[in-house]
PDB file of N, CA and C in Angstrom:
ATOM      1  N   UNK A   1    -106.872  31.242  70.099  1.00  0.00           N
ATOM      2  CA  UNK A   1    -106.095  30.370  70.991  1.00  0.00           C
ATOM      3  C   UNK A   1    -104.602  30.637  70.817  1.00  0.00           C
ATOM      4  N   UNK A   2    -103.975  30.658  69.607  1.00  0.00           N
ATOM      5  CA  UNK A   2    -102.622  31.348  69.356  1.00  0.00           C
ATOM      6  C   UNK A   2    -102.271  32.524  70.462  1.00  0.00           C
ATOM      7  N   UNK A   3    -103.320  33.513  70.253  1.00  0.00           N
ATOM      8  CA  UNK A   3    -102.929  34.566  71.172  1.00  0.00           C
ATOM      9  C   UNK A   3    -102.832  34.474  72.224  1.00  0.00           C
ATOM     10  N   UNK A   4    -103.490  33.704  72.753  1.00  0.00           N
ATOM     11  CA  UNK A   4    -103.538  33.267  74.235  1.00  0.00           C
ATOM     12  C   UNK A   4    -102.362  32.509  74.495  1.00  0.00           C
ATOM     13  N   UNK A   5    -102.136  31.241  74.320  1.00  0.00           N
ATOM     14  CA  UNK A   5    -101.058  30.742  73.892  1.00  0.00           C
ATOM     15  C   UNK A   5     -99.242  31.789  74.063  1.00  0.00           C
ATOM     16  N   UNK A   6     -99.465  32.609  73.105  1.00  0.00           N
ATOM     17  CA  UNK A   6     -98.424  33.696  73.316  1.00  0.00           C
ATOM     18  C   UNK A   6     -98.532  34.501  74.106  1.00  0.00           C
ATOM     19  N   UNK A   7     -99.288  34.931  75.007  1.00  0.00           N
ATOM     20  CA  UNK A   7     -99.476  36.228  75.884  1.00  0.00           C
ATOM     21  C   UNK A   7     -99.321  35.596  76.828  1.00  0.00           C
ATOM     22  N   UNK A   8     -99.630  34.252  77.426  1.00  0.00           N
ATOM     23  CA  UNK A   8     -99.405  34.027  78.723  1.00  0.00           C
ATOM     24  C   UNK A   8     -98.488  33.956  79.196  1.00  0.00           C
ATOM     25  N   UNK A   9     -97.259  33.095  78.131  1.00  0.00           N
ATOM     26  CA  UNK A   9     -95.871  33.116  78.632  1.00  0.00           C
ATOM     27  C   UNK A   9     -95.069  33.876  78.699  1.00  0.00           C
ATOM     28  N   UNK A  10     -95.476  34.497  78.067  1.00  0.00           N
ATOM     29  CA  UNK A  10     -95.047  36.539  77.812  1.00  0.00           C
ATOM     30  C   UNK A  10     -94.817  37.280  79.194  1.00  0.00           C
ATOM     31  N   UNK A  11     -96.524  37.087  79.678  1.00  0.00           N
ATOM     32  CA  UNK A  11     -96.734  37.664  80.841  1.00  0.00           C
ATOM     33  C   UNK A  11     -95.874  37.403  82.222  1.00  0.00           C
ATOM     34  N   UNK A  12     -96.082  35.819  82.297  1.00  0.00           N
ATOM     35  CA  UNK A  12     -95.522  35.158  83.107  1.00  0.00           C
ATOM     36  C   UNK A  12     -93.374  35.682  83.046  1.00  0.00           C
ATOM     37  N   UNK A  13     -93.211  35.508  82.166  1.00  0.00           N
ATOM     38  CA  UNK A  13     -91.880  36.238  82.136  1.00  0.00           C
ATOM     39  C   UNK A  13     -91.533  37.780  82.339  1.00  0.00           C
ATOM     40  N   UNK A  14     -92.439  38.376  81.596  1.00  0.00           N
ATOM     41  CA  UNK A  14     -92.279  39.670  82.162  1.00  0.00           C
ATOM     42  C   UNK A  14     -91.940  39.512  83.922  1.00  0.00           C
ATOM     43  N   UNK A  15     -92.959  39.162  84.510  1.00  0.00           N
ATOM     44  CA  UNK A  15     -93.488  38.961  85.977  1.00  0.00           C
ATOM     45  C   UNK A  15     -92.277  38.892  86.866  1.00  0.00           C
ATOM     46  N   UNK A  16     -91.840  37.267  86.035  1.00  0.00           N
ATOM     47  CA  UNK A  16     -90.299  36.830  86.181  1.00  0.00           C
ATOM     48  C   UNK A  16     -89.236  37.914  86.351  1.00  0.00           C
ATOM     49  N   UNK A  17     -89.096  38.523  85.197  1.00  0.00           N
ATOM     50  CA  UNK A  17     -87.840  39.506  85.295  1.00  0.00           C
ATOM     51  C   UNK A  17     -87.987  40.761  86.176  1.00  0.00           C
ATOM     52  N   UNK A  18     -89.763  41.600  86.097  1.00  0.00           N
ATOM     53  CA  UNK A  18     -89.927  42.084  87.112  1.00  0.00           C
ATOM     54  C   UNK A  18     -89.422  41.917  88.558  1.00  0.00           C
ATOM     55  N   UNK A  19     -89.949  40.974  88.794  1.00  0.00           N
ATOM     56  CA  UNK A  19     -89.273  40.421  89.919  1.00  0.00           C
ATOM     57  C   UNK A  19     -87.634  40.417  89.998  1.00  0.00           C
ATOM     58  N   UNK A  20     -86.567  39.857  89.598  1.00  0.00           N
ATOM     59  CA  UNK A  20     -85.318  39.859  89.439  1.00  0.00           C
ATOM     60  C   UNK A  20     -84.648  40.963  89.161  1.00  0.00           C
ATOM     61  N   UNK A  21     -85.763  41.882  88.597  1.00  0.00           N
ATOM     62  CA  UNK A  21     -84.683  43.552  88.602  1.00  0.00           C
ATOM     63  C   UNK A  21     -85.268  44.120  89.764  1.00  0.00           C
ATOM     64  N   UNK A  22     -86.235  44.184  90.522  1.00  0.00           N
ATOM     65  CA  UNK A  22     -86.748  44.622  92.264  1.00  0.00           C
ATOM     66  C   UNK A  22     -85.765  43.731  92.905  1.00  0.00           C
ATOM     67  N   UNK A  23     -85.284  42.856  92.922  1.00  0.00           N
ATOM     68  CA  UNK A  23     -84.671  41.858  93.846  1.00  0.00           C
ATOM     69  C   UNK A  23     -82.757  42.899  93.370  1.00  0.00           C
ATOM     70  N   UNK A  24     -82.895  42.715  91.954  1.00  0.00           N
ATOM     71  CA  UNK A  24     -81.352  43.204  92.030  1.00  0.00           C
ATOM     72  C   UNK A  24     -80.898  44.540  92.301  1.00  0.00           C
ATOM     73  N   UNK A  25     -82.260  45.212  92.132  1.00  0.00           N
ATOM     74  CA  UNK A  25     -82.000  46.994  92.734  1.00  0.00           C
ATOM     75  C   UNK A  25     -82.025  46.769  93.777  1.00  0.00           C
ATOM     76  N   UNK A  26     -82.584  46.034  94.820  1.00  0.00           N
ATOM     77  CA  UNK A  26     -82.507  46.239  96.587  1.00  0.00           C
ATOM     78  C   UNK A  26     -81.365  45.974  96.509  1.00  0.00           C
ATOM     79  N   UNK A  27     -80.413  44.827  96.557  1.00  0.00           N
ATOM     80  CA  UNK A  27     -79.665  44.504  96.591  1.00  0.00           C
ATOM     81  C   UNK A  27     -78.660  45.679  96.266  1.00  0.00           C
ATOM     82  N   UNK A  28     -78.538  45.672  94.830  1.00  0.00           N
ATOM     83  CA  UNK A  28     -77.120  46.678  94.509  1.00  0.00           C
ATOM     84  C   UNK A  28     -77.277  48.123  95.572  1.00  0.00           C
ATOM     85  N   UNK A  29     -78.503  48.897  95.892  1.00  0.00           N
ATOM     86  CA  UNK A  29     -78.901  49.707  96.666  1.00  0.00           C
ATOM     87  C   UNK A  29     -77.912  49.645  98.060  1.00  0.00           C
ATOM     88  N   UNK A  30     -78.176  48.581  98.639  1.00  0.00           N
ATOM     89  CA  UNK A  30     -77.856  48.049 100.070  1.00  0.00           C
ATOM     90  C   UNK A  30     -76.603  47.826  99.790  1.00  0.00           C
ATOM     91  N   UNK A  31     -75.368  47.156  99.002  1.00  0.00           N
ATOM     92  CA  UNK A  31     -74.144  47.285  98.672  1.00  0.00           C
ATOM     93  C   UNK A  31     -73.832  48.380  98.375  1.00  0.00           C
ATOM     94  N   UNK A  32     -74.467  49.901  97.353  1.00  0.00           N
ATOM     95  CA  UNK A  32     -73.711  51.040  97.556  1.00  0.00           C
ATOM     96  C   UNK A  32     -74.123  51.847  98.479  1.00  0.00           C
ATOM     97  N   UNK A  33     -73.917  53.125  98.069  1.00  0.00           N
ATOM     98  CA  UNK A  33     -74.884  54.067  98.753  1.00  0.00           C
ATOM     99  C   UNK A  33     -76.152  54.413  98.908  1.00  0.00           C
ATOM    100  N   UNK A  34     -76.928  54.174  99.799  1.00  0.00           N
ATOM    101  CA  UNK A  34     -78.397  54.354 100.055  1.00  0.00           C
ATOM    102  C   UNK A  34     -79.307  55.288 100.454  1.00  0.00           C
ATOM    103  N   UNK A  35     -78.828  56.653 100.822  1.00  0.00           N
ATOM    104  CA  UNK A  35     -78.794  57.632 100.887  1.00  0.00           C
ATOM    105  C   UNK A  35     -79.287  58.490  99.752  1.00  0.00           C
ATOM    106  N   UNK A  36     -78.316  58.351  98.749  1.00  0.00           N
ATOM    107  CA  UNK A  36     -78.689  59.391  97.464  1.00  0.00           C
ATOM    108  C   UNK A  36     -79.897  58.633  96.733  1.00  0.00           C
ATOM    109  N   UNK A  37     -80.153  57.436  96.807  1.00  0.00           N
ATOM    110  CA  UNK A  37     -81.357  56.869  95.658  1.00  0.00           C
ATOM    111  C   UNK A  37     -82.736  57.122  96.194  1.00  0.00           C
ATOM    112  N   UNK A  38     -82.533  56.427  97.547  1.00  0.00           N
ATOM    113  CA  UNK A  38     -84.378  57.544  98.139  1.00  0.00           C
ATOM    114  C   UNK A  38     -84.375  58.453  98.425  1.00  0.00           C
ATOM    115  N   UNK A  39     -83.251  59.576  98.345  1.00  0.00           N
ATOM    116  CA  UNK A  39     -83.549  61.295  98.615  1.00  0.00           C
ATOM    117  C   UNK A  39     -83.952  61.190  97.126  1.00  0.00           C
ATOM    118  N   UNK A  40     -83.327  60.972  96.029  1.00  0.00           N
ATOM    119  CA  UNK A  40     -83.951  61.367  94.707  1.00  0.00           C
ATOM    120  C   UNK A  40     -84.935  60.902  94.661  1.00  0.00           C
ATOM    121  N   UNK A  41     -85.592  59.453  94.599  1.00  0.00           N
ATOM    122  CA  UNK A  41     -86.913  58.735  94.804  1.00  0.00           C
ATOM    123  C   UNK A  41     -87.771  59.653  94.947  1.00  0.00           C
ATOM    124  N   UNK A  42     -87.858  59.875  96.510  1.00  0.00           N
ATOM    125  CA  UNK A  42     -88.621  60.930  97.251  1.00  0.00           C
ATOM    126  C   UNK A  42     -88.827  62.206  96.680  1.00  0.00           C
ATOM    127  N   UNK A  43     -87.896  62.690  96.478  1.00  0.00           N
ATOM    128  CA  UNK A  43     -88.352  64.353  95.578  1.00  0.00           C
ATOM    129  C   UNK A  43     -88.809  64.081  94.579  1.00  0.00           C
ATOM    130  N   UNK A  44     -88.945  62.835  93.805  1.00  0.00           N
ATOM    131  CA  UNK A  44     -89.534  62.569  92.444  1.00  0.00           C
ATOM    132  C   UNK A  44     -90.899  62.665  93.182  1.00  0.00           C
ATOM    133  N   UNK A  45     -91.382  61.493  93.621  1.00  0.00           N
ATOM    134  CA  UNK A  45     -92.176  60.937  93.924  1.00  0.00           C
ATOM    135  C   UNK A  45     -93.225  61.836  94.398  1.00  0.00           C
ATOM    136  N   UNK A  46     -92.349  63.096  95.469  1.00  0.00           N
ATOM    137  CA  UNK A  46     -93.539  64.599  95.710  1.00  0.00           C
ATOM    138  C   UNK A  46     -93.849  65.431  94.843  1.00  0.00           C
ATOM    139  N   UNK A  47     -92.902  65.387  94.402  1.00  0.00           N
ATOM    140  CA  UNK A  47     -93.297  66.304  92.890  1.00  0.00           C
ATOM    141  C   UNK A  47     -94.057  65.749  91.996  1.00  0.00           C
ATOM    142  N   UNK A  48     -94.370  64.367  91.623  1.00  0.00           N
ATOM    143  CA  UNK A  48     -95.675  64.244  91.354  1.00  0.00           C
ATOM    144  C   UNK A  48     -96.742  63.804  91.743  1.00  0.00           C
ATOM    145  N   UNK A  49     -96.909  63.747  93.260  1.00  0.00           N
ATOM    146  CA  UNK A  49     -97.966  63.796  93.957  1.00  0.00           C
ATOM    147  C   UNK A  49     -99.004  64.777  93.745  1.00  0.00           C
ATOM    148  N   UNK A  50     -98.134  65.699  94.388  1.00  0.00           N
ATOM    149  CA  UNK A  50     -98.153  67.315  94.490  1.00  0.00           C
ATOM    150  C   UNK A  50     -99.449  67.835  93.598  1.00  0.00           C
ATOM    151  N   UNK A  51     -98.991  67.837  92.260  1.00  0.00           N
ATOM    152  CA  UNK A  51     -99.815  68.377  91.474  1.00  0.00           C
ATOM    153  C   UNK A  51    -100.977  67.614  91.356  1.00  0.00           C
ATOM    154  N   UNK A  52    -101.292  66.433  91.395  1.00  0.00           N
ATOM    155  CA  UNK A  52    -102.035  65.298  90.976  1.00  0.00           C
ATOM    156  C   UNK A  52    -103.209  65.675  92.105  1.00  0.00           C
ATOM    157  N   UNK A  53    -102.644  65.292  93.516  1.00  0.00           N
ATOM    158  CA  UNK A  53    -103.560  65.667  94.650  1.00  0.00           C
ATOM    159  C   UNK A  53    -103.775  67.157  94.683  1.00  0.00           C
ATOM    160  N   UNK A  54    -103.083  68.056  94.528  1.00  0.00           N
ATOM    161  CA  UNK A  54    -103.135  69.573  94.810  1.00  0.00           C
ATOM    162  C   UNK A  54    -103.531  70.559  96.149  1.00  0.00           C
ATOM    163  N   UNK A  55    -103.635  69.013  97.045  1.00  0.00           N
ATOM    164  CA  UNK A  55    -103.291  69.662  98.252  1.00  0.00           C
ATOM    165  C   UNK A  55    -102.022  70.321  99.105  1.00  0.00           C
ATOM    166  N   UNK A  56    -101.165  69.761  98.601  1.00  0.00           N
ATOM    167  CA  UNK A  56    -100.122  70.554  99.240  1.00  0.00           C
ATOM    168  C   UNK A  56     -99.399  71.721  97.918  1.00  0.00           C
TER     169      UNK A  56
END
């Protein structure tokens, strides 16, 4: 029961801050430049597709 006890509120905060750093990257994103973060995104993101699927 201890463990339980400790892991839930754990979780629940993680969740929390998850949330609040997705909320503060859109944000700061949309105030600077938006351009350079999903061209890098994107070339990440194919490059490890890529190999994983190995269709392209």
């Amino acid at each position: 029961m201890d463990w339980i006890s400790l892991i839930v509120p754990v979780m629940g905060g993680a969740i929390l801050i998850g949330g609040v750093v997705v909320a503060w990257v859109s944000i700061r994103s949309r105030g600077q430049k938006p351009p350079h973060k999903p061209g890098k995104r994107s070339r990440i993101s194919n490059r490890h597709i890529n190999p994983k699927t190995g269709s392209y």
